[in-house]
C-alpha atoms as a PDB file:
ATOM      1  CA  UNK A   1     -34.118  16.229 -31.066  1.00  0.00           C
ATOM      2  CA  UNK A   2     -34.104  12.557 -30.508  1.00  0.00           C
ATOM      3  CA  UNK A   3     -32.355  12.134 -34.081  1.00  0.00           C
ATOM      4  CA  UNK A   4     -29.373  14.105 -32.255  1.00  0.00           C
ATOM      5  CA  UNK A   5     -29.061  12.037 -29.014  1.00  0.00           C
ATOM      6  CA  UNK A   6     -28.803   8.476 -31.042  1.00  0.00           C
ATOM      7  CA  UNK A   7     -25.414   9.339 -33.053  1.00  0.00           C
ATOM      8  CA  UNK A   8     -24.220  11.574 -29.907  1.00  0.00           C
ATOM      9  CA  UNK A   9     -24.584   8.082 -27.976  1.00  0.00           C
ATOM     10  CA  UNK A  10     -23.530   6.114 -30.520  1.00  0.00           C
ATOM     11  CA  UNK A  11     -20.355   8.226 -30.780  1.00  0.00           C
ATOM     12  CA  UNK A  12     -19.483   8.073 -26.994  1.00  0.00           C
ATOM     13  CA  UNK A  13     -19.881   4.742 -26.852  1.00  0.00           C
ATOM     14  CA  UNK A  14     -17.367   3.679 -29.620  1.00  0.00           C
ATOM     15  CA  UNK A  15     -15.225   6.315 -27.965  1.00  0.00           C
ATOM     16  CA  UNK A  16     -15.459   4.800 -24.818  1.00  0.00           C
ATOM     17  CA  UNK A  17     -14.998   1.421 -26.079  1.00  0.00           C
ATOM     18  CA  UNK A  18     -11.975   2.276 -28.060  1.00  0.00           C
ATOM     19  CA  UNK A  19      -9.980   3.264 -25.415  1.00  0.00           C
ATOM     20  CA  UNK A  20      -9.605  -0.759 -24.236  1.00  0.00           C
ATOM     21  CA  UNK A  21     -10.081  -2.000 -20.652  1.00  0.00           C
ATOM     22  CA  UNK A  22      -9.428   0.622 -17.893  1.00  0.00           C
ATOM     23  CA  UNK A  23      -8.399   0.059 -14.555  1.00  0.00           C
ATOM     24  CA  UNK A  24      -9.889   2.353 -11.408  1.00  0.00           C
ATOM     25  CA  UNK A  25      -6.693   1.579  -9.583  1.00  0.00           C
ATOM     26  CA  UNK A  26      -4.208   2.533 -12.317  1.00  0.00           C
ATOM     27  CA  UNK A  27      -2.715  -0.761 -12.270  1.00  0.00           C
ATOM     28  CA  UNK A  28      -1.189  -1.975 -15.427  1.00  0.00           C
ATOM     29  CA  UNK A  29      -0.662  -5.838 -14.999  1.00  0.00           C
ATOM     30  CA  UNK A  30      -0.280  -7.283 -18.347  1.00  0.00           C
ATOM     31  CA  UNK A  31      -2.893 -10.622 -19.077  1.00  0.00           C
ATOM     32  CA  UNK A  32      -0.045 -12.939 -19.118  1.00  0.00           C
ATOM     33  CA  UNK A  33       0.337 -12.288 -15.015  1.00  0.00           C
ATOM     34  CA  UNK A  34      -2.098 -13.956 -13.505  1.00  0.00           C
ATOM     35  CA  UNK A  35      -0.791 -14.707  -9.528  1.00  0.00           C
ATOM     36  CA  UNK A  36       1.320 -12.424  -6.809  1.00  0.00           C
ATOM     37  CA  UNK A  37       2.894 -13.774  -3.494  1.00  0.00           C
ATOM     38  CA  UNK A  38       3.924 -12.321  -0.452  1.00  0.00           C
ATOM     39  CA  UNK A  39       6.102 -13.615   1.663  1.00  0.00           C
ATOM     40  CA  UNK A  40       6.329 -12.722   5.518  1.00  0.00           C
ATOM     41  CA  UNK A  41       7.898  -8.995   6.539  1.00  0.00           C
ATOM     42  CA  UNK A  42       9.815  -9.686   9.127  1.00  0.00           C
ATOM     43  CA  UNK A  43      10.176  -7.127  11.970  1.00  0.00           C
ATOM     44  CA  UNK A  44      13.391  -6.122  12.412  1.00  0.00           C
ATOM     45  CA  UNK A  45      12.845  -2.393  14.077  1.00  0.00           C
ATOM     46  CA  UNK A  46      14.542  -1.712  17.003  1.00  0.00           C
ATOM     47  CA  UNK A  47      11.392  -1.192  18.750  1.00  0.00           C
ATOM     48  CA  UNK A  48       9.306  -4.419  18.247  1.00  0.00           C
ATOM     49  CA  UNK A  49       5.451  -3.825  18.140  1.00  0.00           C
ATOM     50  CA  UNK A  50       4.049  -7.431  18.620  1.00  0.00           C
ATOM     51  CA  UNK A  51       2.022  -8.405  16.103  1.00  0.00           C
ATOM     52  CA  UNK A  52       3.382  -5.687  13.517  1.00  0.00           C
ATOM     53  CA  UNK A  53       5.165  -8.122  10.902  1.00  0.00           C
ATOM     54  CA  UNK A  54       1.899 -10.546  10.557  1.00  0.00           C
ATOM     55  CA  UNK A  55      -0.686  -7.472  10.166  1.00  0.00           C
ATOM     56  CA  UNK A  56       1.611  -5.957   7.323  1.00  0.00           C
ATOM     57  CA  UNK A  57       2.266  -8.868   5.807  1.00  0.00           C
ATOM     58  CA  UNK A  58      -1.502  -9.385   5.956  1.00  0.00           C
ATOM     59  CA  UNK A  59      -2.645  -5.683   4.779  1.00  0.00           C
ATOM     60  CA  UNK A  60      -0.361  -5.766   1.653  1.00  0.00           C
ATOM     61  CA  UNK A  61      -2.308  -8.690   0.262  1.00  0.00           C
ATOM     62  CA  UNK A  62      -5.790  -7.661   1.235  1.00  0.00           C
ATOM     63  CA  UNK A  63      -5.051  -4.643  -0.550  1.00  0.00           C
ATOM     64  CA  UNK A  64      -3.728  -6.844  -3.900  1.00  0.00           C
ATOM     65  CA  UNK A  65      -7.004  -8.949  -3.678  1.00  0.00           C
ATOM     66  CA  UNK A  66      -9.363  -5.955  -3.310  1.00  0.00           C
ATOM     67  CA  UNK A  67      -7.510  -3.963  -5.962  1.00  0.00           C
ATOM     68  CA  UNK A  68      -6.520  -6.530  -8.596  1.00  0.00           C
ATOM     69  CA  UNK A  69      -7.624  -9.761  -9.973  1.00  0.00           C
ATOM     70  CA  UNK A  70      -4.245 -11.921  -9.281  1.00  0.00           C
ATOM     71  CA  UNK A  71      -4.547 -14.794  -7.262  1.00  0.00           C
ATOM     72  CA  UNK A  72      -2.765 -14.898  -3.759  1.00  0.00           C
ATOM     73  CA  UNK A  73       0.101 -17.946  -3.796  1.00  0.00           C
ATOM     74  CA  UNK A  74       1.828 -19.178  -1.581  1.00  0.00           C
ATOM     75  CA  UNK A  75       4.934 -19.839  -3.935  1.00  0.00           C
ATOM     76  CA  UNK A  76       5.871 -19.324  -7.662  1.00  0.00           C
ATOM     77  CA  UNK A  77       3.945 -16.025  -7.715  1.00  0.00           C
ATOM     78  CA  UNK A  78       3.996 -14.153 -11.130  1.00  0.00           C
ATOM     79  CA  UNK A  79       4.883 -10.985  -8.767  1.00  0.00           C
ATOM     80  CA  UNK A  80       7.175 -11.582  -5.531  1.00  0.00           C
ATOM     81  CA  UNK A  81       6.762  -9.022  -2.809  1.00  0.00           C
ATOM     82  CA  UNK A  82       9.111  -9.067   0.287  1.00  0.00           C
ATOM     83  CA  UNK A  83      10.767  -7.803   2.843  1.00  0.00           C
ATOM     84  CA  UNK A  84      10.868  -6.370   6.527  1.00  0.00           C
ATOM     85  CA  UNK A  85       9.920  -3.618   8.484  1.00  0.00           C
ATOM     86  CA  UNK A  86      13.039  -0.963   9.698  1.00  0.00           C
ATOM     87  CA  UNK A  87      11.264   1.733  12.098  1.00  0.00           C
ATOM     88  CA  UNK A  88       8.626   1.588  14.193  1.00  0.00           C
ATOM     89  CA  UNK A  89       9.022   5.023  16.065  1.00  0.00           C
ATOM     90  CA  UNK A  90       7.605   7.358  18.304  1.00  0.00           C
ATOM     91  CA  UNK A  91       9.106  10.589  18.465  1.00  0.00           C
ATOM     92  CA  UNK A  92       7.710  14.030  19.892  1.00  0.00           C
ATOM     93  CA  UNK A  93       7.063  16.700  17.400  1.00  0.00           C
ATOM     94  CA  UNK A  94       6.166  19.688  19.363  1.00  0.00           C
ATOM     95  CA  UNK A  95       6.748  20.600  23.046  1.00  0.00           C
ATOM     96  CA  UNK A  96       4.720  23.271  25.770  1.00  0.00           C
ATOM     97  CA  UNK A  97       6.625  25.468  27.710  1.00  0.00           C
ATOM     98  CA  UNK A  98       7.053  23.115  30.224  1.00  0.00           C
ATOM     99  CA  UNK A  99       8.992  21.098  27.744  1.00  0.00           C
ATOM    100  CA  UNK A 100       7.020  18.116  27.261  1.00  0.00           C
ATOM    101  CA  UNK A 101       5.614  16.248  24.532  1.00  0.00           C
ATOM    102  CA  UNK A 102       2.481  18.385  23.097  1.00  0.00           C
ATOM    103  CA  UNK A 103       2.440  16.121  19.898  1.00  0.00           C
ATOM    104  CA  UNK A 104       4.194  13.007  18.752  1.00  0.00           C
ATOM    105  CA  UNK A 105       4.748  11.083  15.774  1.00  0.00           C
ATOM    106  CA  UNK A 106       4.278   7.748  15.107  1.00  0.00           C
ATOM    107  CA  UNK A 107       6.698   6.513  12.221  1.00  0.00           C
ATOM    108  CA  UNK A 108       6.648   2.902  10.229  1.00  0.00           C
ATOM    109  CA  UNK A 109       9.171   2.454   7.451  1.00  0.00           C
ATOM    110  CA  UNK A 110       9.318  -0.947   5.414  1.00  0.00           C
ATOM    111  CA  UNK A 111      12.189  -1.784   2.902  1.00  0.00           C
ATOM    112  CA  UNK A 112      10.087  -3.789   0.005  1.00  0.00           C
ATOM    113  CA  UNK A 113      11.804  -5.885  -2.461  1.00  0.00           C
ATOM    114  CA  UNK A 114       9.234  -6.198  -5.469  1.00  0.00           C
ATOM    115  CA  UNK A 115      10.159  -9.059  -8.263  1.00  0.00           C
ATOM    116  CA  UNK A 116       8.295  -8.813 -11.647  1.00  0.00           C
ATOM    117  CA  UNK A 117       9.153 -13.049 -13.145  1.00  0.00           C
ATOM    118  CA  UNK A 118       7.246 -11.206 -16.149  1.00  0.00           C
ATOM    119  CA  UNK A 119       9.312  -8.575 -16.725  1.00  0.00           C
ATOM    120  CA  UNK A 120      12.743  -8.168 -14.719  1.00  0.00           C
ATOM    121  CA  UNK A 121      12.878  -4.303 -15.413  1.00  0.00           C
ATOM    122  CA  UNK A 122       9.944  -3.517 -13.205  1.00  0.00           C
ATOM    123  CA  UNK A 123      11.701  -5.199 -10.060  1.00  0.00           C
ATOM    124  CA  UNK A 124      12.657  -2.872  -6.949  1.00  0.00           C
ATOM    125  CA  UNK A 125      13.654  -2.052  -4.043  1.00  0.00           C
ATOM    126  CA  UNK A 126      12.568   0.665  -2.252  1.00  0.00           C
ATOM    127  CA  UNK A 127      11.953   2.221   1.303  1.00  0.00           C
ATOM    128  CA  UNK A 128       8.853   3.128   2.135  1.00  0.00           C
ATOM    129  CA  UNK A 129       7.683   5.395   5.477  1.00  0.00           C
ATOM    130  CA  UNK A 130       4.688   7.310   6.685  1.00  0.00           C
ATOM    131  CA  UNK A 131       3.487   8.961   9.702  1.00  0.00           C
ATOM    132  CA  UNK A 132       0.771   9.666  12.055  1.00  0.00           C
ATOM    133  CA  UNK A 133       0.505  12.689  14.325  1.00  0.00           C
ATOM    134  CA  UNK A 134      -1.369  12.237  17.615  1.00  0.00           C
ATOM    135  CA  UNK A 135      -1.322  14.332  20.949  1.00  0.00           C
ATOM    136  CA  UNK A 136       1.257  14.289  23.461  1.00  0.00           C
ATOM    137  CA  UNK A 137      -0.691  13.725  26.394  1.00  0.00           C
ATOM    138  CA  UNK A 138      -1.859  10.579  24.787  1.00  0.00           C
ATOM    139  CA  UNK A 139      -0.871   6.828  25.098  1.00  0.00           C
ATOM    140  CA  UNK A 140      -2.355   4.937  22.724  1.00  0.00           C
ATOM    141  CA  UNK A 141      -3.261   1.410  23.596  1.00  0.00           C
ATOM    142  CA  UNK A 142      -5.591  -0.746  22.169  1.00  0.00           C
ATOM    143  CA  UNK A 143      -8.246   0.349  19.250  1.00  0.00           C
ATOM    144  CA  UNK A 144      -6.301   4.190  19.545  1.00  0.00           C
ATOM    145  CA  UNK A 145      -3.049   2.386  18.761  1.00  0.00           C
ATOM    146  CA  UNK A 146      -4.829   0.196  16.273  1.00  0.00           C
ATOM    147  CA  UNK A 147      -6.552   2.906  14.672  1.00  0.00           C
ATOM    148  CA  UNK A 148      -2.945   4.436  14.107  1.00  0.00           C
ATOM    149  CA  UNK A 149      -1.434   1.438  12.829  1.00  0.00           C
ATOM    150  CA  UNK A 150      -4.323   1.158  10.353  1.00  0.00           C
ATOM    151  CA  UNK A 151      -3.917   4.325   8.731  1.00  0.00           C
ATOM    152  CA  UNK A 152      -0.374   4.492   8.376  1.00  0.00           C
ATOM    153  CA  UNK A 153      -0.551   0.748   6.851  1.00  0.00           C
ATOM    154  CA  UNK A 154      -3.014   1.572   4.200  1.00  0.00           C
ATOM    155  CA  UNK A 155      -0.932   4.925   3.279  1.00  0.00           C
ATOM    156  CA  UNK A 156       2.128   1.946   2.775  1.00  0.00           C
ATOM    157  CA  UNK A 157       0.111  -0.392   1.264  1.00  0.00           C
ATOM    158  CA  UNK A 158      -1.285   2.219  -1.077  1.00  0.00           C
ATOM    159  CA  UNK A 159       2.284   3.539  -1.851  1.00  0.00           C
ATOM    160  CA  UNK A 160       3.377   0.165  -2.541  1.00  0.00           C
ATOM    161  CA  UNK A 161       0.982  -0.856  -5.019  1.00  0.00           C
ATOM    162  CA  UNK A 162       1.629   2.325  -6.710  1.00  0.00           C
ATOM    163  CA  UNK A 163       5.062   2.235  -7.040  1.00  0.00           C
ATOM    164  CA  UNK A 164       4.932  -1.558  -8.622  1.00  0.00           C
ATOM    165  CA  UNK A 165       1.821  -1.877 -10.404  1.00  0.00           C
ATOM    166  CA  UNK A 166       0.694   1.739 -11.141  1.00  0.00           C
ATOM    167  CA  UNK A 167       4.053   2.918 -12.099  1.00  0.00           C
ATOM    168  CA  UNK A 168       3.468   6.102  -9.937  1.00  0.00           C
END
């Protein structure tokens, strides 16, 4: 029986290592790229959310530290990402019969203008937008607003990392 396991292992490892260097994110950043910028998203939504342009800004490369291993620059980045945020909306979804508000949405949409100085086909431009559902009879201020803002970023953020780096 032990005879058995040492060529099973044996075999699964070579297997494994065969298959090269795989990435848990899906990224595919060639070696030569080695640093990523990104410059300020300006808010330029009709309805301003203090505060909304430096946390995205911020989010988007947290979430290129955590799930890469490009260094952040300031300027001259390998990979350029840029733009501003469009929408910042709140709109009801649903009403009650005494026609108010029983749910409403909170939308962010950010136009992101991605530059590969590696590769010039990978560049983009895209529009990206997500949502959060929360009750009607409900303000959100403070951590519930935050909370909100949180979620929807990381959905962008995600999105946006797949769309340039993951290819998804």
């Amino acid at each position: 029986m032990k005879l058995l396991k040492i060529p099973l292992l044996v075999l699964v490892s070579i297997t494994v290592l065969g298959c090269g260097a795989y990435s848990f994110t899906g990224a595919s950043i060639p070696a030569s790229t080695k640093t990523f910028q990104v410059n300020y998203f300006q808010n330029n939504a009709i309805l301003v959310e203090p505060g909304l342009d430096r946390e995205f800004t911020n989010e988007l490369a947290d979430l290129l530290l955590n799930q890469t291993n490009l260094e952040l620059v300031n300027s001259g980045g390998d990979l350029v990402y840029e733009g501003e945020i469009i929408e910042y909306r709140v709109s009801p979804t649903t009403a009650t019969a005494d026609n108010t508000a029983a749910q409403n949405k909170l939308t962010i949409t950010v136009n992101v203008r991605f530059y590969n100085r590696k590769n010039e086909e990978d560049d983009l431009e895209q529009r990206f937008s997500f949502f959060k559902d929360y009750a009607g009879d409900a303000n959100p201020v403070g951590a519930q607003k935050a909370a909100l803002i949180e979620e929807i970023f990381e959905r962008l953020t995600q999105d946006i990392f797949n769309a340039t780096l993951a290819k998804w």
